[in-house]
PDB file of N, CA and C in Angstrom:
ATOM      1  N   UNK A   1      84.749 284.432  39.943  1.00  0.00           N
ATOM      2  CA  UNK A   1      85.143 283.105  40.315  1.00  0.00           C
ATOM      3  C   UNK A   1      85.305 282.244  39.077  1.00  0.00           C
ATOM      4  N   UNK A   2      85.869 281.902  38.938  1.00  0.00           N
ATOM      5  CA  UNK A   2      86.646 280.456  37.871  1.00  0.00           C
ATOM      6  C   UNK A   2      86.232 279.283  38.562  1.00  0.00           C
ATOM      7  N   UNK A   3      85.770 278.134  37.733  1.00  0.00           N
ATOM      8  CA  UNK A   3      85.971 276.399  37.916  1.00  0.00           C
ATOM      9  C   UNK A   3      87.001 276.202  37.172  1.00  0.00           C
ATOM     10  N   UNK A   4      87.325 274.884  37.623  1.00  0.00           N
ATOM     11  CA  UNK A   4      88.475 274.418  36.999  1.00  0.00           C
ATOM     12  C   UNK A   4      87.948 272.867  36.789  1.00  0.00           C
ATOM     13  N   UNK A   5      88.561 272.596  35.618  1.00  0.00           N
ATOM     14  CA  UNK A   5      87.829 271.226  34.768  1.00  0.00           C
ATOM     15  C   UNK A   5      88.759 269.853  35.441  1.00  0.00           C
ATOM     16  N   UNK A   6      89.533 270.364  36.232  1.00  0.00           N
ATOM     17  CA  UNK A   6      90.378 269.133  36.691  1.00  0.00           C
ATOM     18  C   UNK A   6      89.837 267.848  37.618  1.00  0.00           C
ATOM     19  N   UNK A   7      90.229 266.660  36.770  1.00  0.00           N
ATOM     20  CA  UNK A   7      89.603 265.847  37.702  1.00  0.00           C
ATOM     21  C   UNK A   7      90.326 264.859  38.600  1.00  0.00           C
ATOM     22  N   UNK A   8      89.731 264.700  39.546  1.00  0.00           N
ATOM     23  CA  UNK A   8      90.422 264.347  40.610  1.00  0.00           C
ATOM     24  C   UNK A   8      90.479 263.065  40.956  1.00  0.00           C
ATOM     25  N   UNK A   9      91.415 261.734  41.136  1.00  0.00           N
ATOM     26  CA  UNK A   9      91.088 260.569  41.552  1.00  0.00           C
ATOM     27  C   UNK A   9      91.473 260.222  43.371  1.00  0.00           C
ATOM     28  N   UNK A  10      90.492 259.208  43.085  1.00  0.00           N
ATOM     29  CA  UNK A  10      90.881 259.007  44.606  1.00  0.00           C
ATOM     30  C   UNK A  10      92.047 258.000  45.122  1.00  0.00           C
ATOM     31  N   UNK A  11      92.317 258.546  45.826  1.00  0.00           N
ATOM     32  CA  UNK A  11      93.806 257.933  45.827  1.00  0.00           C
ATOM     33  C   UNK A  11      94.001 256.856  47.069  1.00  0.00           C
ATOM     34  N   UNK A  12      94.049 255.437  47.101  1.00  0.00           N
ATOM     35  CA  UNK A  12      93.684 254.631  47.560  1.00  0.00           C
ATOM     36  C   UNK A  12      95.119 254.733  49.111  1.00  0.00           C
ATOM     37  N   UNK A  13      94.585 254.800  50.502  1.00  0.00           N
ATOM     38  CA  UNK A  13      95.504 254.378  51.263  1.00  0.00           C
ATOM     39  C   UNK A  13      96.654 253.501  51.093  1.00  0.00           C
ATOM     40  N   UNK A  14      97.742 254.760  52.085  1.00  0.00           N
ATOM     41  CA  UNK A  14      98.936 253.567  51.382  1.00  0.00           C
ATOM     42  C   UNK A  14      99.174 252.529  52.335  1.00  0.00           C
ATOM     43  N   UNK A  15      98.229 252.108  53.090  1.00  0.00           N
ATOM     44  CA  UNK A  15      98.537 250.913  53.697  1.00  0.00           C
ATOM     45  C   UNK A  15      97.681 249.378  52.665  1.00  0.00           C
ATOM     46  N   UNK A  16      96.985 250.208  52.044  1.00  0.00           N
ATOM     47  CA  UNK A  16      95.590 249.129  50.713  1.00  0.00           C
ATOM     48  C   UNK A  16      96.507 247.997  50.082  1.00  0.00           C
ATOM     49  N   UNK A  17      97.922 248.271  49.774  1.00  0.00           N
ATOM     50  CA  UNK A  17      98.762 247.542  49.366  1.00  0.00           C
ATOM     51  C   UNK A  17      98.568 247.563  48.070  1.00  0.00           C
ATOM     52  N   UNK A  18      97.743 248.435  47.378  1.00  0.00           N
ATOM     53  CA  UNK A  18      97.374 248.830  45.834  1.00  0.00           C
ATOM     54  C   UNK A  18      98.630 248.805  44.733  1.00  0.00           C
ATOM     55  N   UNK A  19      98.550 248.134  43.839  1.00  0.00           N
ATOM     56  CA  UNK A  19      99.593 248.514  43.223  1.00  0.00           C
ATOM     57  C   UNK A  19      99.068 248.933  41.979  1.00  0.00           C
ATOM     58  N   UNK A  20     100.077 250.060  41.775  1.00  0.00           N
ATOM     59  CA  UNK A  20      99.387 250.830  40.270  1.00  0.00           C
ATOM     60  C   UNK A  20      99.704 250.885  38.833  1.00  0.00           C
ATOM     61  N   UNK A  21      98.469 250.188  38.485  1.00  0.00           N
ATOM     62  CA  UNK A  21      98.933 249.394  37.005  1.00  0.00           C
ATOM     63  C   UNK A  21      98.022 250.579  36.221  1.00  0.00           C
ATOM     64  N   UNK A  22      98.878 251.753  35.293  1.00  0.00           N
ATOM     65  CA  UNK A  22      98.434 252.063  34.551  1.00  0.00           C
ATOM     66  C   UNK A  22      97.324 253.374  35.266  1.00  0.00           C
ATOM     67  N   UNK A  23      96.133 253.551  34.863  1.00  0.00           N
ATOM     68  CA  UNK A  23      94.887 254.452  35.445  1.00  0.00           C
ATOM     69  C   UNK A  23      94.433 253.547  36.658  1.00  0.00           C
ATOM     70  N   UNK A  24      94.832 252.325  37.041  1.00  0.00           N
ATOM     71  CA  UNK A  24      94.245 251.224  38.049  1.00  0.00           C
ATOM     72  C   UNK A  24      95.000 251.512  39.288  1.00  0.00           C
ATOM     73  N   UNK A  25      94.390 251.543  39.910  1.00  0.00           N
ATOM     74  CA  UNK A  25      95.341 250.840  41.648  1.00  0.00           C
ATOM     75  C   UNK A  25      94.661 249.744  42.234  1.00  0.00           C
ATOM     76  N   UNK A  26      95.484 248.506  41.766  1.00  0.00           N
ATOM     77  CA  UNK A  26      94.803 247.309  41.750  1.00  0.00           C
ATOM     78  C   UNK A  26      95.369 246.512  43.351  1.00  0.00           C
ATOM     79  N   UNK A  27      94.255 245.627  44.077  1.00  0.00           N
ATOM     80  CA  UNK A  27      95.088 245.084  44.778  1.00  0.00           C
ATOM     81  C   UNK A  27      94.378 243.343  44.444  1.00  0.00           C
ATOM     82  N   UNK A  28      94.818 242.703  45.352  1.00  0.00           N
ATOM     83  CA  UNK A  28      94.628 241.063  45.077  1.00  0.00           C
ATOM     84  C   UNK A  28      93.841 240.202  45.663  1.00  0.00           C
ATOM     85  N   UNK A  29      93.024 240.055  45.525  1.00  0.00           N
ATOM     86  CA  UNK A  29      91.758 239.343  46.363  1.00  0.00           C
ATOM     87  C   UNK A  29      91.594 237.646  46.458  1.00  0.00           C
ATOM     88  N   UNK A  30      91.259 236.799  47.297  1.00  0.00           N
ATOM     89  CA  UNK A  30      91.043 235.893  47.031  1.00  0.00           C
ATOM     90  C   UNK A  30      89.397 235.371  47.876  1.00  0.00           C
ATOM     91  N   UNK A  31      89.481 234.542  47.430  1.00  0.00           N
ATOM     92  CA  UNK A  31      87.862 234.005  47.640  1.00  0.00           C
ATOM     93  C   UNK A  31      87.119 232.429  47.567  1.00  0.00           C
ATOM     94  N   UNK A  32      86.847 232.373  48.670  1.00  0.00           N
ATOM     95  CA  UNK A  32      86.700 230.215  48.482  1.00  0.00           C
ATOM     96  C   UNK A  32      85.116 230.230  47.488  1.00  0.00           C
ATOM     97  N   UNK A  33      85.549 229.575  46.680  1.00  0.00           N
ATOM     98  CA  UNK A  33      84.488 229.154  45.944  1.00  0.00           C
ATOM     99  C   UNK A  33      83.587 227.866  45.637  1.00  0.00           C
ATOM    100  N   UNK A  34      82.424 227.576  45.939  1.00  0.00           N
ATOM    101  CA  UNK A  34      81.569 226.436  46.275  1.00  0.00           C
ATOM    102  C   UNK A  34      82.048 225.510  44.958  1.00  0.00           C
ATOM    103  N   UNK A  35      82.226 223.892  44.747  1.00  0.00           N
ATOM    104  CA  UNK A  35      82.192 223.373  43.806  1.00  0.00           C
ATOM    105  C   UNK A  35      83.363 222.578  43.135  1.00  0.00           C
ATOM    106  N   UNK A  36      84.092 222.091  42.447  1.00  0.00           N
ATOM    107  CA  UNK A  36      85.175 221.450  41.764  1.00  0.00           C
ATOM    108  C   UNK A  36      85.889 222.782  40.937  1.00  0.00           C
ATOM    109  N   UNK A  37      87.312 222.761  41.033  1.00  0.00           N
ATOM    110  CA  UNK A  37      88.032 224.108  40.447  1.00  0.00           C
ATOM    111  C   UNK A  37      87.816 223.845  38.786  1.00  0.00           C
ATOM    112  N   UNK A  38      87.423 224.859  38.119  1.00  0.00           N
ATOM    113  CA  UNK A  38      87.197 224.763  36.861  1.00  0.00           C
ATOM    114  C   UNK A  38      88.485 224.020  35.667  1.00  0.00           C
ATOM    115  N   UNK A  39      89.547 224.307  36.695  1.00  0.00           N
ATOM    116  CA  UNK A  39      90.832 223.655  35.636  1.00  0.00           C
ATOM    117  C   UNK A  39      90.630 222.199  35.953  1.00  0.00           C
ATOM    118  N   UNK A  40      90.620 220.604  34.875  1.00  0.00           N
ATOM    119  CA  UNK A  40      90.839 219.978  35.360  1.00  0.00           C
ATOM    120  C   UNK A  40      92.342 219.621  36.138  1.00  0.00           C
ATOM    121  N   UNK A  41      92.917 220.459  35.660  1.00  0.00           N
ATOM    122  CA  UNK A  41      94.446 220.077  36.650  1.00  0.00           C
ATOM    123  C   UNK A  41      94.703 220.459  37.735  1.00  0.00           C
ATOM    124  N   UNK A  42      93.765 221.415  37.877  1.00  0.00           N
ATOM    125  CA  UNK A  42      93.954 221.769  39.302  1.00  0.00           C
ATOM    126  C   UNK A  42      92.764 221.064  40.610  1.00  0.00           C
ATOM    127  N   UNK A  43      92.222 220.454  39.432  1.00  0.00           N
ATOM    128  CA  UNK A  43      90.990 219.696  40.558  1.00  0.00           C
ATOM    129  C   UNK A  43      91.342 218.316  41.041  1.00  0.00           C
ATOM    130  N   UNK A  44      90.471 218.189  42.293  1.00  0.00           N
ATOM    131  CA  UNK A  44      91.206 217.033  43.557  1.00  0.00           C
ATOM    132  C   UNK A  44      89.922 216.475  43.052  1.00  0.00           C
ATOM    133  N   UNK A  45      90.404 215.060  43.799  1.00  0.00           N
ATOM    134  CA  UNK A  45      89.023 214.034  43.951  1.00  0.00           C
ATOM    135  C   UNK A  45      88.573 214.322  45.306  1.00  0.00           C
ATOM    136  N   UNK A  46      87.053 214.385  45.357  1.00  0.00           N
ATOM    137  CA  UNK A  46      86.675 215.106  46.893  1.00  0.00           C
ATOM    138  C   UNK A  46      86.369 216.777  47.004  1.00  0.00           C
ATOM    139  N   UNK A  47      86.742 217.457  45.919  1.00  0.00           N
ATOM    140  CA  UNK A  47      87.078 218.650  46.187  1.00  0.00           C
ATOM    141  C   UNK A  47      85.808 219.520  46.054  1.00  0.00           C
ATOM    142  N   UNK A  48      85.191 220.354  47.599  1.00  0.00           N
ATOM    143  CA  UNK A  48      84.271 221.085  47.645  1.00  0.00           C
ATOM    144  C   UNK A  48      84.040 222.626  47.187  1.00  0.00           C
ATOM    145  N   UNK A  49      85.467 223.234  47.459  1.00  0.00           N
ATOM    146  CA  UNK A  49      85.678 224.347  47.277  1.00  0.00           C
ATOM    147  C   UNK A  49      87.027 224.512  46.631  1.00  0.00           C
ATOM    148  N   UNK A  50      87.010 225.739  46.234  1.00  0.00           N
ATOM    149  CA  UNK A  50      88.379 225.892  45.579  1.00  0.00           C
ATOM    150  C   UNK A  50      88.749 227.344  46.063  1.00  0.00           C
ATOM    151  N   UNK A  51      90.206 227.998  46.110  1.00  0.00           N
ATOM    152  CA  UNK A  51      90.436 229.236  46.082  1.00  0.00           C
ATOM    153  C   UNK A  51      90.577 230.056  44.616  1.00  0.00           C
ATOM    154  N   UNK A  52      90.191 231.000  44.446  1.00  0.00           N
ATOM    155  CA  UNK A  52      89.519 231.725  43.446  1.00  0.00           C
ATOM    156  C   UNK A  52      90.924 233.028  43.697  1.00  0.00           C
ATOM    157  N   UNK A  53      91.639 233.030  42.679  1.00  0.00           N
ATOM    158  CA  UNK A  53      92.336 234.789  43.081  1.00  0.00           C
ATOM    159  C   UNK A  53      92.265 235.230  42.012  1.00  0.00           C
ATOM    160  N   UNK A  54      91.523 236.534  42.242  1.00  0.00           N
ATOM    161  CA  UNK A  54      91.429 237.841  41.604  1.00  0.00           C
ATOM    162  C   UNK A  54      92.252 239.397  41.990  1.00  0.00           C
ATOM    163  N   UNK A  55      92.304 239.794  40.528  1.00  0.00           N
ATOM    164  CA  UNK A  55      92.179 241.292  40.941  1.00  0.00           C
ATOM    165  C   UNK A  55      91.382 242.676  41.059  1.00  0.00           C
ATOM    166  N   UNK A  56      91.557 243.285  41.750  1.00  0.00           N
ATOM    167  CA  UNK A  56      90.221 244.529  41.728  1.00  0.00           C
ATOM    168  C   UNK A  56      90.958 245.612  41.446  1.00  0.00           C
ATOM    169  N   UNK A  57      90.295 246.810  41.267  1.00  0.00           N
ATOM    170  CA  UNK A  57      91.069 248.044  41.202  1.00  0.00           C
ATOM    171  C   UNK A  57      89.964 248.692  42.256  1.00  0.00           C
ATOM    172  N   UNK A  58      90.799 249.266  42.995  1.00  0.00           N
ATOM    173  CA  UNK A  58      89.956 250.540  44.138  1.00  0.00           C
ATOM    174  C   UNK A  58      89.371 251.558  43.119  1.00  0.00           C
ATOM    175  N   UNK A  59      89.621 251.850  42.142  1.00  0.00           N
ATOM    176  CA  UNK A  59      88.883 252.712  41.581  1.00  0.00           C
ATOM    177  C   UNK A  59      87.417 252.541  41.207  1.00  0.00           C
ATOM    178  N   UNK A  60      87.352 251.711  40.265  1.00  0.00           N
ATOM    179  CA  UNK A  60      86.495 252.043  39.125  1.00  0.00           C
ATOM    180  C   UNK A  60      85.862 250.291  39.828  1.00  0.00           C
ATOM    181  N   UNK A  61      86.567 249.436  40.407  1.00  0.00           N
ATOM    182  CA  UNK A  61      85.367 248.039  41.046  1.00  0.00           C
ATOM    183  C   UNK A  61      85.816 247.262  39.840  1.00  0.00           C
ATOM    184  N   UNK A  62      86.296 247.384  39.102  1.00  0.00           N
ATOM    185  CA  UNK A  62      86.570 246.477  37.822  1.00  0.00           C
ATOM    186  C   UNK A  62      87.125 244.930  38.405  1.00  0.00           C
ATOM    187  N   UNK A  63      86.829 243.788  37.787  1.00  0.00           N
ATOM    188  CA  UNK A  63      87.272 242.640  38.772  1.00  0.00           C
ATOM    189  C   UNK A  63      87.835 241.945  37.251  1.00  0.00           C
ATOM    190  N   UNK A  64      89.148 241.318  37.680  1.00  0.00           N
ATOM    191  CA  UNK A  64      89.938 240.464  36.564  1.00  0.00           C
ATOM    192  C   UNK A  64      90.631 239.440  37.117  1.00  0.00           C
ATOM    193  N   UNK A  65      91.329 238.267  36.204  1.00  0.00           N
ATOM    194  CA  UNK A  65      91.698 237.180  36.993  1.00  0.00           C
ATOM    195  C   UNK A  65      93.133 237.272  36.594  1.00  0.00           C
ATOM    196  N   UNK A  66      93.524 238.386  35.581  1.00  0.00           N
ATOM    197  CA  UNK A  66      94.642 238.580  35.230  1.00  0.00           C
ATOM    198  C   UNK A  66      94.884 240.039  35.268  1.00  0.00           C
ATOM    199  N   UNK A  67      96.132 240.707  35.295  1.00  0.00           N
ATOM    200  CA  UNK A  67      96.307 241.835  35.616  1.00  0.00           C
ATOM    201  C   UNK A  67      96.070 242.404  33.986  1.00  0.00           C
ATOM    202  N   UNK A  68      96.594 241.581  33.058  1.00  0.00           N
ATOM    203  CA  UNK A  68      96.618 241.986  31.396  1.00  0.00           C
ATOM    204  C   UNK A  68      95.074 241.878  30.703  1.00  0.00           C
ATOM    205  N   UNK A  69      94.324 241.547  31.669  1.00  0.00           N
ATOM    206  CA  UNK A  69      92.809 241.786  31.029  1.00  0.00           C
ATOM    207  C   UNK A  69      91.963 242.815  31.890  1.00  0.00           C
ATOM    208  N   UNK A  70      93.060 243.698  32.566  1.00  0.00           N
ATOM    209  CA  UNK A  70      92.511 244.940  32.944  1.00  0.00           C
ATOM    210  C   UNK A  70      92.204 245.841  31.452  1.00  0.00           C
ATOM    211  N   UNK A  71      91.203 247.245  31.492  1.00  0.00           N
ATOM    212  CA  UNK A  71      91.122 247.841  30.626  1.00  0.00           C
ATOM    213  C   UNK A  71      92.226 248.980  30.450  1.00  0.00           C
ATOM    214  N   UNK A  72      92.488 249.632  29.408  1.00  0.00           N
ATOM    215  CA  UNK A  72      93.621 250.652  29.258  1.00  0.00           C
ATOM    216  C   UNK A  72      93.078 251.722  30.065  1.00  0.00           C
ATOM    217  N   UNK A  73      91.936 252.683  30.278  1.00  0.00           N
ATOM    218  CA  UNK A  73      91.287 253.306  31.009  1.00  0.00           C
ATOM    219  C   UNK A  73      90.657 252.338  32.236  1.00  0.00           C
ATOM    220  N   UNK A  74      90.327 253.816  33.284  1.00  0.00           N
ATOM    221  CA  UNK A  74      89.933 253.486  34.613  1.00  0.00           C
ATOM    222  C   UNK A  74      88.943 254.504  34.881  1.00  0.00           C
ATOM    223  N   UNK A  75      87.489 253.730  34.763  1.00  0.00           N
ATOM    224  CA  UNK A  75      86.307 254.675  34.822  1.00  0.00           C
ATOM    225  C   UNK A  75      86.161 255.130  36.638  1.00  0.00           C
ATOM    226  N   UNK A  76      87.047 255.437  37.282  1.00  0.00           N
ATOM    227  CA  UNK A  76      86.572 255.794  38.569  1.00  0.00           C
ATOM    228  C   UNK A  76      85.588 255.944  39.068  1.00  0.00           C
ATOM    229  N   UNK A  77      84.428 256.701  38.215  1.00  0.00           N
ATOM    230  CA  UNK A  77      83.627 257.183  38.663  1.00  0.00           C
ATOM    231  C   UNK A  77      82.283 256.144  38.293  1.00  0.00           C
ATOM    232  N   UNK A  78      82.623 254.831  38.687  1.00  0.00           N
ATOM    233  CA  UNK A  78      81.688 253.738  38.062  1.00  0.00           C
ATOM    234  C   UNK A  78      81.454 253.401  39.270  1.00  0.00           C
ATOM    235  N   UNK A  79      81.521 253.068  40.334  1.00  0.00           N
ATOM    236  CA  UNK A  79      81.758 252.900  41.684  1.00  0.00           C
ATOM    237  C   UNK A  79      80.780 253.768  42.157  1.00  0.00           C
TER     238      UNK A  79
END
């Protein structure tokens, strides 16, 4: 019997809406966040919460607010 060193990723449903940047299959998250939005330009007078959008990758859980401050590798197996 032989092993074989190949490794395998998991390959995210194609309904996930993942799109694949690189070793990533990233999709787009958003999230209300308690407080005044950190930009002053984007902040209201009154303002409790703000929407927050991020990205994730199904792989590896990595979380970014830009797709270009993803890493060049995708540790999958960090998850």
């Amino acid at each position: 019997m032989s092993r074989t060193t190949a490794t395998q990723k998991e390959v995210p449903p194609a309904d996930s809406g993942a799109q694949q940047i690189g070793d990533h299959a990233v999709i787009r998250k958003r999230e209300l966040v308690p407080g005044k939005h950190p930009d002053p330009q984007l902040r209201r007078e009154g303002q409790t919460q703000y929407l927050e959008q991020y990205f994730e990758c199904v792989h590896c859980g990595i979380e970014v607010l830009s797709k270009m401050d993803l890493p060049d590798d995708c540790d999958g197996d960090a998850r």
